[in-house]
Protein backbone atom coordinates (compact mmCIF):
# COMPACT_ATOMS: atom_id res chain seq x y z
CA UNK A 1 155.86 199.31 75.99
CA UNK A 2 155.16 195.94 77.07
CA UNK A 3 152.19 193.78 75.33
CA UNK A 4 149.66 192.74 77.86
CA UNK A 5 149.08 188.58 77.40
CA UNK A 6 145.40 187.96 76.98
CA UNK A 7 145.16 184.41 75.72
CA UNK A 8 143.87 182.39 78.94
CA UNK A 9 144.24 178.44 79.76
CA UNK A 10 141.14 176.98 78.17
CA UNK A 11 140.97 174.58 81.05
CA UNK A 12 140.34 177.08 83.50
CA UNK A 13 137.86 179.10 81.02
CA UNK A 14 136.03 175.80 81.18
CA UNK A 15 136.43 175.28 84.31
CA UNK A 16 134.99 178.66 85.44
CA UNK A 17 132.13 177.88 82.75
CA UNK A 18 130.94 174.91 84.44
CA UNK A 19 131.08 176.17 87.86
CA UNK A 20 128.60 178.85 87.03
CA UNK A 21 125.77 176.64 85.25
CA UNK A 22 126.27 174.05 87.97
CA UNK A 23 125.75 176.70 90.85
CA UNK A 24 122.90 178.35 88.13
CA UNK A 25 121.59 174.33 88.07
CA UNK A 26 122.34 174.03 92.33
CA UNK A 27 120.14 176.99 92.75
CA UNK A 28 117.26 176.19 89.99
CA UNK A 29 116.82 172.72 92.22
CA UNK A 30 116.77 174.23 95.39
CA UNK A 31 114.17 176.76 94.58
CA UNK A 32 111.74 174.04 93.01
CA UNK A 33 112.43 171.92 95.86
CA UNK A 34 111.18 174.85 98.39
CA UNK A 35 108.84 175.43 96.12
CA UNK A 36 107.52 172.24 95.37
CA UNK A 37 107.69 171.59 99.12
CA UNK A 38 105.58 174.93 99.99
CA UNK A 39 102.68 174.11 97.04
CA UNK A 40 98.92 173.42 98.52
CA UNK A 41 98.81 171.56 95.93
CA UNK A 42 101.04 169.19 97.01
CA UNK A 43 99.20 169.26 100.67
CA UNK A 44 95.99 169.20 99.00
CA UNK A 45 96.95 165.93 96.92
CA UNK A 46 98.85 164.02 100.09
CA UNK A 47 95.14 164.54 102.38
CA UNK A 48 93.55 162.98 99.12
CA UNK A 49 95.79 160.21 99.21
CA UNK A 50 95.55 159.97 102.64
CA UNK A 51 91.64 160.18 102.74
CA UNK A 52 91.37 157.96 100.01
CA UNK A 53 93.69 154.86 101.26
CA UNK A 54 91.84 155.62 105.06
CA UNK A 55 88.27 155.01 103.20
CA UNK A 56 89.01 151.89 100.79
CA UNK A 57 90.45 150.21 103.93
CA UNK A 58 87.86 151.32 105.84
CA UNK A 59 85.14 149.99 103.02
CA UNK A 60 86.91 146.54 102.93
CA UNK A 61 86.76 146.34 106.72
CA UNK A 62 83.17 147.16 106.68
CA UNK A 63 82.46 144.41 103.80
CA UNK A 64 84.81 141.32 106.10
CA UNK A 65 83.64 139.38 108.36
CA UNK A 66 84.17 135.86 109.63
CA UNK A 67 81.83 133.95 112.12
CA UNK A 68 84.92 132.43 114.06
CA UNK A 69 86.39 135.62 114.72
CA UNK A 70 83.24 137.81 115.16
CA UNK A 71 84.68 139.79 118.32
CA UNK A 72 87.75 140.91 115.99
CA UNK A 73 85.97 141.75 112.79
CA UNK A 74 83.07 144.12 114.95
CA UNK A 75 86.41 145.66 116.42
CA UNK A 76 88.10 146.47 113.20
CA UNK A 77 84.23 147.64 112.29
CA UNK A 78 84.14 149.95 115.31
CA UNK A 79 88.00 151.45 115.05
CA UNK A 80 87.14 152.46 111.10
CA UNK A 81 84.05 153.88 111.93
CA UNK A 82 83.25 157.39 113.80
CA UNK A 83 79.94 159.91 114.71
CA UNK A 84 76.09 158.48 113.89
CA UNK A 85 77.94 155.24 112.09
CA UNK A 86 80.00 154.16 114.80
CA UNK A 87 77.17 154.82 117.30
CA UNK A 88 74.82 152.48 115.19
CA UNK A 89 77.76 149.64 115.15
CA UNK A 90 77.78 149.91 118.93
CA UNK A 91 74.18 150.16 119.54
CA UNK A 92 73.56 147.21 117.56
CA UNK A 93 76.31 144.74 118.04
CA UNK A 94 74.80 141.94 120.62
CA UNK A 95 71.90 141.73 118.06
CA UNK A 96 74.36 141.60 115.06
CA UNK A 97 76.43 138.67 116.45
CA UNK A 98 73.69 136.77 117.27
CA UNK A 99 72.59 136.50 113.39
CA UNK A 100 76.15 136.43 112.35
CA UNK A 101 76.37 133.07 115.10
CA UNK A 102 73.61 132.01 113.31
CA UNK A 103 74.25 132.81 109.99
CA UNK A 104 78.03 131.10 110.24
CA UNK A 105 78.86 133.35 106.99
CA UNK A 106 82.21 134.40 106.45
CA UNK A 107 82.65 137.28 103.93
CA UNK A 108 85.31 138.77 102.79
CA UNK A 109 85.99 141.85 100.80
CA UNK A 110 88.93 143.07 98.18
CA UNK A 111 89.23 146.46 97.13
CA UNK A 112 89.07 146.66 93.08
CA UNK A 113 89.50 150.28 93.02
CA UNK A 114 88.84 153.70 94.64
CA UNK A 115 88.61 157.41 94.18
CA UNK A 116 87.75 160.39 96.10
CA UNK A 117 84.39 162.08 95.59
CA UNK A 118 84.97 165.14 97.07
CA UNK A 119 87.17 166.51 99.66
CA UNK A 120 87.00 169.33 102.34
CA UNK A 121 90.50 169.45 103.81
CA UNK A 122 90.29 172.45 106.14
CA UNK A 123 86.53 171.13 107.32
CA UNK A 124 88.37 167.20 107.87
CA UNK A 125 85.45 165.93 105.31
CA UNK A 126 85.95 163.74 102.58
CA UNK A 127 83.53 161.29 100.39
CA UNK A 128 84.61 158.05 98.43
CA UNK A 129 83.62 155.87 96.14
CA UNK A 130 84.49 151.83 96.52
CA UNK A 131 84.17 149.37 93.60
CA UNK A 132 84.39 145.94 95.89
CA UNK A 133 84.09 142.66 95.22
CA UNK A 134 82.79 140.84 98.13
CA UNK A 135 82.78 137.00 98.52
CA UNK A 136 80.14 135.32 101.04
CA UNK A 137 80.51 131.75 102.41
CA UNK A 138 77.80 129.88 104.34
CA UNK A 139 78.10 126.42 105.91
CA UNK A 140 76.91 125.08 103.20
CA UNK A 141 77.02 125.05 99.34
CA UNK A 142 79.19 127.71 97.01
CA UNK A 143 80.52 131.11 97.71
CA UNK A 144 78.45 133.80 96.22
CA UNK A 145 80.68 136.67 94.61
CA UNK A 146 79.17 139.94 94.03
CA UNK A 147 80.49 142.74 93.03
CA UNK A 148 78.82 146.40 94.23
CA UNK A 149 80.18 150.32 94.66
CA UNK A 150 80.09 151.96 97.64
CA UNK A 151 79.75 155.57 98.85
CA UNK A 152 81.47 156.63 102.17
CA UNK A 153 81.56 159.77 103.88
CA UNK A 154 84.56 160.38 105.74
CA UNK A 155 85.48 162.65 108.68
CA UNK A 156 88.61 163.36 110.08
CA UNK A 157 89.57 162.48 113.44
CA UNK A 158 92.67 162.31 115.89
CA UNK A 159 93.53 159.01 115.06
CA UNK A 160 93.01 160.29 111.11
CA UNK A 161 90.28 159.31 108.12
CA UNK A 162 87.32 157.23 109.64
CA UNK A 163 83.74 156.18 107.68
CA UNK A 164 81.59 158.48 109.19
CA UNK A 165 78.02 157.04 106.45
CA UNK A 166 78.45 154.15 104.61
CA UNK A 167 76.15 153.31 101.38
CA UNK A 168 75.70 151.40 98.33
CA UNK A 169 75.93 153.36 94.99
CA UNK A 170 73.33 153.86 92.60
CA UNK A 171 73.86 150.97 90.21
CA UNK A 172 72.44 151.57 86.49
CA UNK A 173 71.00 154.55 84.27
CA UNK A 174 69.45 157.15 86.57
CA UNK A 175 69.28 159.43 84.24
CA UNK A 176 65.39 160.70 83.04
């Protein structure tokens, strides 16, 4: 009778071994990928981001303005601004650069930080909140730097997140 061999190469043992858990690891990865790439949560999180980066921008555009270029800071107010908002911007603008003219103020705004308020993703609503601080420059004598919160409503639109109500936050203890 012959005797069977059963001792194998360990190389190819290990070899075999390795080739599994890296096709077990190849297929793990893929699956959280898909997965990962198929979450709401993940869609949910990039229209936050999205909402949120639209309305700070939108806040600091809202909170700039220079005398000299008055035509191009009302435009940049206009294209961040949509619905009752933008309306009022419009409405309003010969009467606004005539005080600004006056005025010869230059302010400008920087973003200290930002969050999202609430957000209605299928509905294209969103609401932020703005911590600015804004710097104001007349003709004559030193800058005044304040620093103030603002609320924003936002609504979605074809050419994405625009300020749709802009106000100043409740500063303080509100509560009774």
């Amino acid at each position: 009778m012959a005797r069977v061999r059963t001792t194998r190469n360990p190389l190819v043992a290990a070899a075999i071994v390795l080739a599994v858990a890296a096709a077990g690891a190849a297929g793990w990865g893929g699956w959280s990928h898909y997965d990962a790439a198929h979450d709401d949560a993940a869609a949910y999180a990039e229209a936050r981001d999205d909402a949120l980066a639209a309305g700070e921008q939108a806040v600091q555009n809202m909170n700039t303005l220079d005398h000299a270029q008055l035509e191009k800071g009302l435009d940049s107010w206009e294209d961040s601004t949509t619905g009752d908002l933008h309306r009022q911007l419009v409405d309003g603008r010969d009467a606004f650069v005539e005080q600004i003219r006056t005025a010869r103020t230059v302010s400008t705004a920087e973003v200290l930080s930002g969050a999202v308020t609430e957000l209605d993703d299928r509905a294209g609503k969103a609401g932020v909140m703005v911590a600015l601080r804004v710097t104001v420059t007349a003709p004559e004598g030193e800058p005044a730097v304040k620093e103030s919160r603002m609320l924003g409503q936002l609504t979605r639109t074809s050419q994405g997140w625009k300020l749709s109500a802009l106000g100043q936050a409740p500063v303080g203890n509100t509560a009774g």
